[in-house]
C-alpha atoms as a PDB file:
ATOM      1  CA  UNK A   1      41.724  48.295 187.258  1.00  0.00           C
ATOM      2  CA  UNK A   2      39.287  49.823 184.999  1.00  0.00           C
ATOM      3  CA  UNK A   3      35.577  51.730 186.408  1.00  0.00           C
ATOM      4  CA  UNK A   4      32.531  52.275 184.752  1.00  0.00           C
ATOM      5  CA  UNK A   5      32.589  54.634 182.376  1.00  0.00           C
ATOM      6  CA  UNK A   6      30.127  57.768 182.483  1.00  0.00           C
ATOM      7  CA  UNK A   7      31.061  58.555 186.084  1.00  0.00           C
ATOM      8  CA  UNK A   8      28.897  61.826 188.335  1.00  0.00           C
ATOM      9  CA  UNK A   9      32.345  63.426 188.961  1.00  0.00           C
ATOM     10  CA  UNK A  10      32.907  66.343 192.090  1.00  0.00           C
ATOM     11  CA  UNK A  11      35.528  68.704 190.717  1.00  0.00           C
ATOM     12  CA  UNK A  12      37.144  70.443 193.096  1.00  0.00           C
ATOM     13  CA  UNK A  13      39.238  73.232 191.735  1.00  0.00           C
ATOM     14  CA  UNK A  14      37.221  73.295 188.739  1.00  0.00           C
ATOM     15  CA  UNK A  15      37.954  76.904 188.230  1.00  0.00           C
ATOM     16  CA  UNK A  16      41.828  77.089 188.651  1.00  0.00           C
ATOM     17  CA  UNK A  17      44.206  76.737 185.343  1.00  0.00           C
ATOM     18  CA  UNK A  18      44.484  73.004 185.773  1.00  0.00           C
ATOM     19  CA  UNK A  19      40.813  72.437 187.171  1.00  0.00           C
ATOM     20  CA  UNK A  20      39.638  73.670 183.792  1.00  0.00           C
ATOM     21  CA  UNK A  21      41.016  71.479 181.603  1.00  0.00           C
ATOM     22  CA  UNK A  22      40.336  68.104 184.211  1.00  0.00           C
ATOM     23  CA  UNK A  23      36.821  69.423 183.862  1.00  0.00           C
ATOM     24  CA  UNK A  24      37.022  68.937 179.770  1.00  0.00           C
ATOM     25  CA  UNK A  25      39.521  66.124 180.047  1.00  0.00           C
ATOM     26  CA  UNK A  26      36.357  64.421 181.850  1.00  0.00           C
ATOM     27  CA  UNK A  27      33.375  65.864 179.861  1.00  0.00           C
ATOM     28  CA  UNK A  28      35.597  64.516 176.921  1.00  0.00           C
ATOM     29  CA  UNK A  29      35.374  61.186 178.522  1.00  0.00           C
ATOM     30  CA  UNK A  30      32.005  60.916 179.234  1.00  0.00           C
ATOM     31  CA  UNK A  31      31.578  61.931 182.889  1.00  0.00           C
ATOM     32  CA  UNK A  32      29.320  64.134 184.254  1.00  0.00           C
ATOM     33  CA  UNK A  33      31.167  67.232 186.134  1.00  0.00           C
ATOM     34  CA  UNK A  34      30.340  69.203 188.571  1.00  0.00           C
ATOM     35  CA  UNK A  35      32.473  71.787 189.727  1.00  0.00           C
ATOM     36  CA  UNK A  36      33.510  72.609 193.526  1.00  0.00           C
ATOM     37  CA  UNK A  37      34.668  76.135 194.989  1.00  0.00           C
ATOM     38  CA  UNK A  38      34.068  79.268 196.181  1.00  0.00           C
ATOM     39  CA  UNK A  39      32.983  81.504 193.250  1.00  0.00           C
ATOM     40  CA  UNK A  40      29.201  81.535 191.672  1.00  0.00           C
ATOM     41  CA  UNK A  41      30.366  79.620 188.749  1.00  0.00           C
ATOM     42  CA  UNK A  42      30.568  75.909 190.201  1.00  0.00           C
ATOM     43  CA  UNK A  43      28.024  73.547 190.800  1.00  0.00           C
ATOM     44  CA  UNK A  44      28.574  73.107 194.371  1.00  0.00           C
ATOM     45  CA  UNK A  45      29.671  76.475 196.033  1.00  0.00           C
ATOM     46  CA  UNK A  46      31.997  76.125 199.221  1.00  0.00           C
ATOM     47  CA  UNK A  47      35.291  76.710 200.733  1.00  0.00           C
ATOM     48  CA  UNK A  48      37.078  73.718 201.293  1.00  0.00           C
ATOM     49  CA  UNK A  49      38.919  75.214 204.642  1.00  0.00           C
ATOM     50  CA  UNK A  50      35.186  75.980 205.991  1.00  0.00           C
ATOM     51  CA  UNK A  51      34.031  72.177 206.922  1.00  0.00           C
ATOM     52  CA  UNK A  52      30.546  73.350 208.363  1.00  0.00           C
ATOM     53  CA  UNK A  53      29.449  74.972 205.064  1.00  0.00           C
ATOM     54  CA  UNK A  54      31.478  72.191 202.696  1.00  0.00           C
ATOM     55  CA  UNK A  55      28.902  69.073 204.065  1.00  0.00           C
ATOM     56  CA  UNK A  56      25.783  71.373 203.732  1.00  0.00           C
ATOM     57  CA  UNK A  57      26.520  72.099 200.632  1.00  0.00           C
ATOM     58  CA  UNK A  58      27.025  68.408 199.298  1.00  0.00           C
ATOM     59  CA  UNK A  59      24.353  67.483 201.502  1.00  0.00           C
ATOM     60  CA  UNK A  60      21.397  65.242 199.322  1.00  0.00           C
ATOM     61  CA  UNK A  61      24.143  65.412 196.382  1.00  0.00           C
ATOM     62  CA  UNK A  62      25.869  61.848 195.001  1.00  0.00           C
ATOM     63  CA  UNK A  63      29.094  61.456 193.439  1.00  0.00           C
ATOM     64  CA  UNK A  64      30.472  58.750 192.314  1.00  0.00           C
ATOM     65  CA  UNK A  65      34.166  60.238 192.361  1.00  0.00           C
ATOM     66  CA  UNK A  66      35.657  63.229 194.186  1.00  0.00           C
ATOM     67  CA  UNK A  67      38.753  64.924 192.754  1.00  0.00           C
ATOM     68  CA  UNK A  68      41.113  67.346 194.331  1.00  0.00           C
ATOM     69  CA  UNK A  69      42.550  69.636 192.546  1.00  0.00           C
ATOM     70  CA  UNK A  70      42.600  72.591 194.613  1.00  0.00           C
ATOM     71  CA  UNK A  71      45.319  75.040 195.042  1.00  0.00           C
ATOM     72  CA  UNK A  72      45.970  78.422 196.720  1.00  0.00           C
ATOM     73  CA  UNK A  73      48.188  79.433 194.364  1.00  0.00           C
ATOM     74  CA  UNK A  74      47.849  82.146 191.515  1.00  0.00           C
ATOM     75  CA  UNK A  75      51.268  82.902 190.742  1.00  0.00           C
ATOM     76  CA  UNK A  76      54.746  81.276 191.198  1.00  0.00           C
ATOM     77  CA  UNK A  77      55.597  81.118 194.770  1.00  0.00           C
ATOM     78  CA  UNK A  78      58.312  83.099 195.319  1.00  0.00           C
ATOM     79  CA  UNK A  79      58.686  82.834 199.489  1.00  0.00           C
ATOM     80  CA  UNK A  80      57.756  80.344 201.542  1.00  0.00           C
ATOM     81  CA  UNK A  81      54.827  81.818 203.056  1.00  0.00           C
ATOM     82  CA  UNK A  82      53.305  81.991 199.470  1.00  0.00           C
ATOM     83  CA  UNK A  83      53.034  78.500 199.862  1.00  0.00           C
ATOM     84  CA  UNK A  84      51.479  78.512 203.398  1.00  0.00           C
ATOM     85  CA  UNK A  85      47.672  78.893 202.136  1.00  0.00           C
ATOM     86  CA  UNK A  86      48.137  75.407 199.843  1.00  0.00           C
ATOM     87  CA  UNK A  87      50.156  73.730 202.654  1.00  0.00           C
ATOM     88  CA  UNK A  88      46.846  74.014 204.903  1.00  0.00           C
ATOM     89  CA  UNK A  89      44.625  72.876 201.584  1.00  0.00           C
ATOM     90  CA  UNK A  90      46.692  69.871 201.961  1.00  0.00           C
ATOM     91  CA  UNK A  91      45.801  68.862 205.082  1.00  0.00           C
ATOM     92  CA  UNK A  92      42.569  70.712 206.536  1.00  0.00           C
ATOM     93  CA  UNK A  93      41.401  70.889 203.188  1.00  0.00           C
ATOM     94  CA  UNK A  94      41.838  67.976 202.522  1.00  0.00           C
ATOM     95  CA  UNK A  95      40.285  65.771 205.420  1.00  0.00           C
ATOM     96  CA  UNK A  96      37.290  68.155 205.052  1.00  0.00           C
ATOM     97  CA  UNK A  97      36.499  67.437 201.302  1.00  0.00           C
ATOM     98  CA  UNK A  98      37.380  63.507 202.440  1.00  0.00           C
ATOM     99  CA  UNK A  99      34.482  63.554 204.536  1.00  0.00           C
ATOM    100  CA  UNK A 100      32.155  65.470 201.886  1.00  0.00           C
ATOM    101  CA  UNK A 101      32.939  62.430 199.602  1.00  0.00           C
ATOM    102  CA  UNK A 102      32.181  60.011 201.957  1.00  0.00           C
ATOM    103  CA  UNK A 103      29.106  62.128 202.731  1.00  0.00           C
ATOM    104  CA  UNK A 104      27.840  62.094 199.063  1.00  0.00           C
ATOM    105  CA  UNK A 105      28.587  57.933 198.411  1.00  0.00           C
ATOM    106  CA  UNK A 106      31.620  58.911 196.725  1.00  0.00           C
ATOM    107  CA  UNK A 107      33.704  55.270 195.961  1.00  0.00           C
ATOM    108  CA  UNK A 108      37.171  56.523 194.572  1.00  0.00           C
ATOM    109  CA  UNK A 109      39.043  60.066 195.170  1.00  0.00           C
ATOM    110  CA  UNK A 110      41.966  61.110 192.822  1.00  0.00           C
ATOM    111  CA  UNK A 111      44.183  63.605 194.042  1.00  0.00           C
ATOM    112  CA  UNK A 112      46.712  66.190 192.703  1.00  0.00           C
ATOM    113  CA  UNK A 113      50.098  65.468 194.454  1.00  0.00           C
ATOM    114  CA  UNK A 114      53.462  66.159 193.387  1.00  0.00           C
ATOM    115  CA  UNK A 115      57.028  65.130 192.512  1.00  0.00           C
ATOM    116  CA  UNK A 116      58.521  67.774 195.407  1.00  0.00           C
ATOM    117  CA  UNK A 117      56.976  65.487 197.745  1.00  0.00           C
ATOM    118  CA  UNK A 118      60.100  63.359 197.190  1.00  0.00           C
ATOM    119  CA  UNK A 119      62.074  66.083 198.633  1.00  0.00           C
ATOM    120  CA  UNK A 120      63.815  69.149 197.909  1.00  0.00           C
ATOM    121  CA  UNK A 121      67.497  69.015 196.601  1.00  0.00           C
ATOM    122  CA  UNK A 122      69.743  67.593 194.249  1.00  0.00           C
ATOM    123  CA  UNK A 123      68.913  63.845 193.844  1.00  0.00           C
ATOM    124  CA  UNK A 124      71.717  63.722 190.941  1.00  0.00           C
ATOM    125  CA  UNK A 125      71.303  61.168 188.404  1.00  0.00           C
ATOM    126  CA  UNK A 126      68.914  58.904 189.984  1.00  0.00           C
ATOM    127  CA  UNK A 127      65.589  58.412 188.679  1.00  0.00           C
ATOM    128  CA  UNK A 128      62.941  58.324 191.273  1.00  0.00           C
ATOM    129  CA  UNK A 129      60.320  56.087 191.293  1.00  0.00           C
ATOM    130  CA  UNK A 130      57.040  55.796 192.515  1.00  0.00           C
ATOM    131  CA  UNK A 131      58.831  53.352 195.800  1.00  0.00           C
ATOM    132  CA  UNK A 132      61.175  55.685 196.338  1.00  0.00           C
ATOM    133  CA  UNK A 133      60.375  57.363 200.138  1.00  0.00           C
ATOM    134  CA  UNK A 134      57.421  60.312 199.687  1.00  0.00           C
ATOM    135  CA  UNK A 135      57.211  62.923 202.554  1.00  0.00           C
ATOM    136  CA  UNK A 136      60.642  62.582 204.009  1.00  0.00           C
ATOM    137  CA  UNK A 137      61.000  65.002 206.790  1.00  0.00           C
ATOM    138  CA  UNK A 138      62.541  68.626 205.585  1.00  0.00           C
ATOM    139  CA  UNK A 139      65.859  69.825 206.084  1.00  0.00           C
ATOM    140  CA  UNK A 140      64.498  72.705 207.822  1.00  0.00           C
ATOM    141  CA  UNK A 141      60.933  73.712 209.105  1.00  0.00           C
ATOM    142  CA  UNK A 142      60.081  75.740 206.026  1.00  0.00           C
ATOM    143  CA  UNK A 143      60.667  72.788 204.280  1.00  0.00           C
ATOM    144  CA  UNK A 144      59.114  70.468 206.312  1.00  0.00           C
ATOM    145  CA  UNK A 145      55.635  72.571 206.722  1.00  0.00           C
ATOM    146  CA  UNK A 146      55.367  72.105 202.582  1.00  0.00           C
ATOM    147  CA  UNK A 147      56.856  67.953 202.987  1.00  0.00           C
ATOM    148  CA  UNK A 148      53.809  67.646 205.759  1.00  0.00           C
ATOM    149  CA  UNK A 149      51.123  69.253 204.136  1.00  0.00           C
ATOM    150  CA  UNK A 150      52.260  67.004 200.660  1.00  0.00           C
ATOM    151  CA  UNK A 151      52.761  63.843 203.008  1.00  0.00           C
ATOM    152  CA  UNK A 152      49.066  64.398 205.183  1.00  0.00           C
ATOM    153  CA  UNK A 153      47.485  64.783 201.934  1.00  0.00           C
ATOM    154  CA  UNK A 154      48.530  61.340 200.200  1.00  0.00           C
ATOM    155  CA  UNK A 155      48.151  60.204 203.732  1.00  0.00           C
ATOM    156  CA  UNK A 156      44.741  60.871 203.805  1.00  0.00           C
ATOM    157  CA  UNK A 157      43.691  60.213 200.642  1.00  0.00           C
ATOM    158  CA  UNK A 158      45.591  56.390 200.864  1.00  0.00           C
ATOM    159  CA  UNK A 159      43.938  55.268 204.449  1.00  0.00           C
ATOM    160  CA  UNK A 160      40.381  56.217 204.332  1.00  0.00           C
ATOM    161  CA  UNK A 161      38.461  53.233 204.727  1.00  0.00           C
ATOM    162  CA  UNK A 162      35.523  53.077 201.866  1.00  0.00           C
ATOM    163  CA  UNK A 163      37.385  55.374 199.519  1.00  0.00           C
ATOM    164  CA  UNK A 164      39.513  54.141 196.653  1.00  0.00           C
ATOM    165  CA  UNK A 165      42.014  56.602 196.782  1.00  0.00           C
ATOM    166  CA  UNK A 166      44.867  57.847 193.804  1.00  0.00           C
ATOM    167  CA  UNK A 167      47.448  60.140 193.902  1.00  0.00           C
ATOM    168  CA  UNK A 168      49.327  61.523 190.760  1.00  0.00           C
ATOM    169  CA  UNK A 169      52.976  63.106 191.345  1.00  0.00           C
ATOM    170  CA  UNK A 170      52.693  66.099 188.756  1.00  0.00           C
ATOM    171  CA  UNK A 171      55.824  67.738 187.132  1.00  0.00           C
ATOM    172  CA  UNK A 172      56.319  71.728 186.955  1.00  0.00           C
ATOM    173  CA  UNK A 173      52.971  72.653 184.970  1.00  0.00           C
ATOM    174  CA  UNK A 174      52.866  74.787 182.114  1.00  0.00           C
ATOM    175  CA  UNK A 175      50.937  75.261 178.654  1.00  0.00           C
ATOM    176  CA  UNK A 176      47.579  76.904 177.826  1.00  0.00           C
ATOM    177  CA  UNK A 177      46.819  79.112 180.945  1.00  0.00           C
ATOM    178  CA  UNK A 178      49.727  78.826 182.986  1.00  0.00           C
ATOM    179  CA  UNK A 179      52.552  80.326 180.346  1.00  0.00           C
ATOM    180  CA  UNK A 180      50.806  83.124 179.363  1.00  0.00           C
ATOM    181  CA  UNK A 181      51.596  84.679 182.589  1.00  0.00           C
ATOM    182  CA  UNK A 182      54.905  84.791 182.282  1.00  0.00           C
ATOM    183  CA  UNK A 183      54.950  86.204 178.868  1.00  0.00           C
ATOM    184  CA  UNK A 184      54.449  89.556 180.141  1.00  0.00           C
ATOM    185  CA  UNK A 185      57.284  89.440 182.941  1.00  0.00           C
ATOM    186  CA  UNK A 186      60.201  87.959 180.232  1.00  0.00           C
ATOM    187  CA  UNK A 187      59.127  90.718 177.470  1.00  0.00           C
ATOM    188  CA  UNK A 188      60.202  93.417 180.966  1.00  0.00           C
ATOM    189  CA  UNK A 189      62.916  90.950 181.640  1.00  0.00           C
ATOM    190  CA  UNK A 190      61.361  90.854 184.822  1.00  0.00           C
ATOM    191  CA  UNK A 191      61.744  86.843 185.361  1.00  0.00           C
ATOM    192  CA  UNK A 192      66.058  86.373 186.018  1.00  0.00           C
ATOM    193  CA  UNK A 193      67.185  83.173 186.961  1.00  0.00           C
ATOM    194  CA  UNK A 194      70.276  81.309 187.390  1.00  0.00           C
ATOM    195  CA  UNK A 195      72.247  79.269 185.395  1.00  0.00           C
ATOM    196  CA  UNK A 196      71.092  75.458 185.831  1.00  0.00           C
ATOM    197  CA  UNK A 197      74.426  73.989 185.557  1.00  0.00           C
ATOM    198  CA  UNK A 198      73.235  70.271 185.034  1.00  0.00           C
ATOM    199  CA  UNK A 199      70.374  70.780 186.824  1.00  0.00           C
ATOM    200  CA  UNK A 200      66.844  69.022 185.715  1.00  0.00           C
ATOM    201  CA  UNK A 201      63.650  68.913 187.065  1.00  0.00           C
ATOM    202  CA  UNK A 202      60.378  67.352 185.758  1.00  0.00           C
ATOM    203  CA  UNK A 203      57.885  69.200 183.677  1.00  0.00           C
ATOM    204  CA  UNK A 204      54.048  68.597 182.421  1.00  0.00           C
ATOM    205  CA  UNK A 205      51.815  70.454 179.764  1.00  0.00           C
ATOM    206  CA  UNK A 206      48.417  70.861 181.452  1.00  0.00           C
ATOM    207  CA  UNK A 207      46.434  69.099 178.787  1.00  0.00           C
ATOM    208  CA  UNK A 208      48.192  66.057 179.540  1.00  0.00           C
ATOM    209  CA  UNK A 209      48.153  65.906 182.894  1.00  0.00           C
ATOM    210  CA  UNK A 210      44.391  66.864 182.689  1.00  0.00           C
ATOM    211  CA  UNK A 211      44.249  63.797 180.728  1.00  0.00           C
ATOM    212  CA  UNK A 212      46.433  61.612 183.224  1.00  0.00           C
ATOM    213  CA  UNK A 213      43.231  62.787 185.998  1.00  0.00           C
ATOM    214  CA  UNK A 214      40.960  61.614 183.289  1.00  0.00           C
ATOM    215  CA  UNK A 215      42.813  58.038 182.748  1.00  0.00           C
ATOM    216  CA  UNK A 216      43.303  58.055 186.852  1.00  0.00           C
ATOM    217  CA  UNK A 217      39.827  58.204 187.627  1.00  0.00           C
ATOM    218  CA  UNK A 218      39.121  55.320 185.173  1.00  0.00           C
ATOM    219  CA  UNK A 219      42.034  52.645 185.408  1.00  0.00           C
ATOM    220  CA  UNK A 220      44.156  54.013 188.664  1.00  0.00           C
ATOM    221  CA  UNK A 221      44.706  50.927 191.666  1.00  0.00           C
ATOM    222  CA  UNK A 222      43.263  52.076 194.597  1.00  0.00           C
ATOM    223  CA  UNK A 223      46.205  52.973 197.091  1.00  0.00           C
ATOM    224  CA  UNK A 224      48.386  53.773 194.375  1.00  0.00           C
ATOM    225  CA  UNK A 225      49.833  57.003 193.473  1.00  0.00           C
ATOM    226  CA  UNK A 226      51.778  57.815 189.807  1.00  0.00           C
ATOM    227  CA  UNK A 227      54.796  59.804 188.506  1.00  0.00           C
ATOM    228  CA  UNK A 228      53.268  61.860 185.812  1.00  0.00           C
ATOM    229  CA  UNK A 229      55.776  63.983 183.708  1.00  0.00           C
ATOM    230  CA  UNK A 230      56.957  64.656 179.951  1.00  0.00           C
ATOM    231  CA  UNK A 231      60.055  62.427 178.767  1.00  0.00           C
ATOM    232  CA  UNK A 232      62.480  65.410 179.094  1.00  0.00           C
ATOM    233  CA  UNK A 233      63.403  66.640 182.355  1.00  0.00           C
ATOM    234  CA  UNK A 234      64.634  70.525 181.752  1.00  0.00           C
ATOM    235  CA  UNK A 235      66.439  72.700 183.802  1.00  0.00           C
ATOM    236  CA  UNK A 236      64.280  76.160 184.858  1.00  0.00           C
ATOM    237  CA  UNK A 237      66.222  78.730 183.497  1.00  0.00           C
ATOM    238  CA  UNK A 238      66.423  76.412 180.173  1.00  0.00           C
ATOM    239  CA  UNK A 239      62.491  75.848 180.385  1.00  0.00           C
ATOM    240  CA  UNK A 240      62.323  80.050 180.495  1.00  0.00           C
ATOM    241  CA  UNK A 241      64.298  80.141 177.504  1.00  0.00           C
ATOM    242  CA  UNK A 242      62.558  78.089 175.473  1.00  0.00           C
ATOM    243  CA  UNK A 243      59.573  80.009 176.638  1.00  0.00           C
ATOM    244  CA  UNK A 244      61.255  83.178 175.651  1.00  0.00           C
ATOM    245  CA  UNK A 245      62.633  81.659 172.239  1.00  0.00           C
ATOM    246  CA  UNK A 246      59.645  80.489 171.083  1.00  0.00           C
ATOM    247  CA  UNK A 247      57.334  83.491 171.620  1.00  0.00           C
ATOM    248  CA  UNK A 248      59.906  85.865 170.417  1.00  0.00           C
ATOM    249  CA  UNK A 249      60.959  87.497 173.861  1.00  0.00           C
ATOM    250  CA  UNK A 250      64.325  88.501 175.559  1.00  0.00           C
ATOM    251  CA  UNK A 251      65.914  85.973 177.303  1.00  0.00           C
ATOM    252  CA  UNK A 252      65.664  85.972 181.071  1.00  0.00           C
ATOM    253  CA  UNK A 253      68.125  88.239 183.113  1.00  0.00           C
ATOM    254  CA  UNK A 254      71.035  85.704 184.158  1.00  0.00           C
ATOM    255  CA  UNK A 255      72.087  86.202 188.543  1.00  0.00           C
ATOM    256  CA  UNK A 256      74.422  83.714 190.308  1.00  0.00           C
ATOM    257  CA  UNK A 257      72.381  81.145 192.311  1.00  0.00           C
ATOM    258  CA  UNK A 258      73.075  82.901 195.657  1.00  0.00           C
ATOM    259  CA  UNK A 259      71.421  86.501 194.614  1.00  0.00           C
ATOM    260  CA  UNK A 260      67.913  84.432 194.535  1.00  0.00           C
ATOM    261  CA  UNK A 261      68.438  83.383 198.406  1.00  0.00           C
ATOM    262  CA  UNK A 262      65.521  86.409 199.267  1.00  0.00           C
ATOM    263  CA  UNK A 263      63.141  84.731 197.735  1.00  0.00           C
ATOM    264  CA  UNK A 264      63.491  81.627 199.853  1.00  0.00           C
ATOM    265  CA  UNK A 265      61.105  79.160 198.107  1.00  0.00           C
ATOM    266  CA  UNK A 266      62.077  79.790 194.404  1.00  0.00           C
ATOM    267  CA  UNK A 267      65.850  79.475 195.319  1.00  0.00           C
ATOM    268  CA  UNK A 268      65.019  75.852 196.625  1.00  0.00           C
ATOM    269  CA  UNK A 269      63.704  75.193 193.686  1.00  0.00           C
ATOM    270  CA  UNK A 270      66.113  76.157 191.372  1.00  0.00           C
ATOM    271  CA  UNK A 271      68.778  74.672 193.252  1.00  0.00           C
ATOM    272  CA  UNK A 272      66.699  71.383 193.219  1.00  0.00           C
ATOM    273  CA  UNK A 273      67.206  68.509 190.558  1.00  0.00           C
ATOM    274  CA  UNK A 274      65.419  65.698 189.972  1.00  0.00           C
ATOM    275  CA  UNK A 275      64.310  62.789 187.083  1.00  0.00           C
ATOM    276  CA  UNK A 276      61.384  61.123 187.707  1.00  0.00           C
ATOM    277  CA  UNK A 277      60.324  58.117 185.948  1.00  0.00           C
ATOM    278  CA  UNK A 278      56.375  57.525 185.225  1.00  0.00           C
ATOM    279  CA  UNK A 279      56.725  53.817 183.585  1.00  0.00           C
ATOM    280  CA  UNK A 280      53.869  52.974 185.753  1.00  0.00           C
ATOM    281  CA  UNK A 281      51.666  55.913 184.918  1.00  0.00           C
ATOM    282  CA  UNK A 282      52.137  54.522 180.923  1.00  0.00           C
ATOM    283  CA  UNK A 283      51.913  51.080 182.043  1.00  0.00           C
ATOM    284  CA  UNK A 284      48.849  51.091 184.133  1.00  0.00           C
ATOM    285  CA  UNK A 285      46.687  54.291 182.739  1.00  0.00           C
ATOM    286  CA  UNK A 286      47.805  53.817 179.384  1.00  0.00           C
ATOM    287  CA  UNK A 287      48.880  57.175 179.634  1.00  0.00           C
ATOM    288  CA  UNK A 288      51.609  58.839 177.556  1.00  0.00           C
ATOM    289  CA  UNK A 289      52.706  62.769 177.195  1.00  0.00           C
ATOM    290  CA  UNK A 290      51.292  63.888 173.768  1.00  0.00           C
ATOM    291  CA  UNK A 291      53.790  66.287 174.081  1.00  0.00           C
ATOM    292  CA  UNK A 292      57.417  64.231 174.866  1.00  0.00           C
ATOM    293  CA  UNK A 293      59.025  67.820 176.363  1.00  0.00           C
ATOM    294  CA  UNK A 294      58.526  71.471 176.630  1.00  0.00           C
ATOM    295  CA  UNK A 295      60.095  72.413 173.198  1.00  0.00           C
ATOM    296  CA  UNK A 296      56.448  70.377 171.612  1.00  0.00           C
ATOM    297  CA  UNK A 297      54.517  71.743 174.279  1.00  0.00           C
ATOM    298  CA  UNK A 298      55.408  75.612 174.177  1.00  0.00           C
ATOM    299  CA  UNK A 299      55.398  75.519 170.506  1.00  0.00           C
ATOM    300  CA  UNK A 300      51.774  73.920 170.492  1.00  0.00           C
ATOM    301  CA  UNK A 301      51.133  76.586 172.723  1.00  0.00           C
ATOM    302  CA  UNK A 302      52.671  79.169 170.539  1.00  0.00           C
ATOM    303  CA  UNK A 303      50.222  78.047 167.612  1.00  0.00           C
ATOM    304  CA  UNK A 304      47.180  77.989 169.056  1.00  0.00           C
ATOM    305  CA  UNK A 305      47.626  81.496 170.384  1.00  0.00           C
ATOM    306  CA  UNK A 306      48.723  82.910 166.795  1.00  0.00           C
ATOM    307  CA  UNK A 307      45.935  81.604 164.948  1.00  0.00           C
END
């Protein structure tokens, strides 16, 4: 399916490391952007958790699309109560700026979803697709507060009547404004992890995915959510070293699997591993990774901070 072009765009998370470059991705396309959330610097200024305020500050406004791209986050979760603030986002959060888009004649709403809503764990060799099961319940209720808060938010954004509504299932992020932070932690060799041991999981360079939101918002079938990943699923502790290889740094501190178990929400993810395919997101965006795996995508990074 393909919109009109030159879309008035809502933003939300227009300030946050991916928001940024969605909000060029678009301007790049044509749109018009304006930028949601709760510093001085957007367009519309409101906190998506604080319903009252969002709808009187849309109020009178029109959009033709709403995207969510809001997160909690600014830094790697480590526990899994650093997660707690964006589990909420994906559910209150979510149903409030819903209702904002319906408020402002908004016809489509792409959202920012991801490939752990699959599940946590070893999946093995099997690549997932977008009909494999989303949301399954946790194994336990830390898990299953971060499944529920992924599951309500495709959820909502799939069975609002009058809203076209998109989901892309993002890789591990990294690239301009996400890797920089860890430079400083591998030059104090503050960043261990364990040995991967086979273990893969799927990774994105920002630019590109800001580009998949782009494409989304354009060509994406309503009720339809898409895979969107590089070509070369990497294990963490070998997506650190390449980090560390190609900036010149130590390489990360190596500890058995079990020493991470403190930091409950890291260790599921590195004992997690998981290939996702995104034939569909090629096939019906015409979107492709400019950069195929990490090694192009940290050394493009790498570049462009040198020059």
């Amino acid at each position: 399916m393909t919109t009109n072009q030159h879309q008035n765009i809502l933003l939300a998370g227009a300030s946050g490391v991916l928001g940024r470059h969605i909000d060029r991705a678009l301007t790049d396309a044509g749109h018009k952007v304006t930028g949601l959330g709760r510093s001085e610097g957007n367009g519309v200024q409101a906190d998506l958790m604080d319903r009252d305020a969002l709808l009187r500050a849309v109020d009178g406004r029109h959009f033709d699309t709403v995207v969510h791209a809001a997160t909690a986050l600014r830094k790697p979760p480590m526990g899994h109560r650093d997660m707690y603030a964006t589990d909420a986002l994906r559910t209150e959060g979510t149903a409030h700026l819903i209702e904002a888009a319906l408020a402002t004649g908004a016809r489509r709403f792409v959202t920012e979803s991801m490939v752990f809503g699959y599940g946590y764990g070893d999946f093995g060799d099997r690549t997932i697709t977008e009909d494999d099961a989303f949301g399954p319940r946790g194994a336990d209720p830390q898990l299953e507060r971060h499944l529920a808060g992924m599951r309500a938010k495709e959820q909502l954004t799939f069975g609002t009547p009058g809203l076209e509504g998109v989901a892309l299932r993002f890789g591990l992020f990294y690239g301009p404004g996400g890797t920089e932070a860890l430079l400083p932690m591998l030059r104090k060799r503050q960043l261990p992890a364990p040995a991967d041991r086979g273990r893969v999981l799927p990774w994105v360079e920002l630019t590109d995915a800001a580009r998949a939101v782009a494409a989304a918002v354009e060509h994406g079938r309503p009720g339809q959510a898409y895979n969107v990943a590089d070509r070369t699923p990497m294990g963490f502790r070998a997506h650190l070293l390449c980090v560390a290889e190609e900036f010149g740094l130590p390489k990360p501190l190596s500890v058995p699997l079990w020493l991470t178990r403190p930091m409950a929400y890291a260790h599921t993810m590195f004992s997690s591993s998981m290939r996702v395919s995104v034939q569909k997101a090629e096939r019906e965006l015409g979107w492709t990774p400019a950069y195929p795996s990490s090694r192009e995508g940290l050394a493009a990074l790498r570049a462009a901070t040198t020059r």
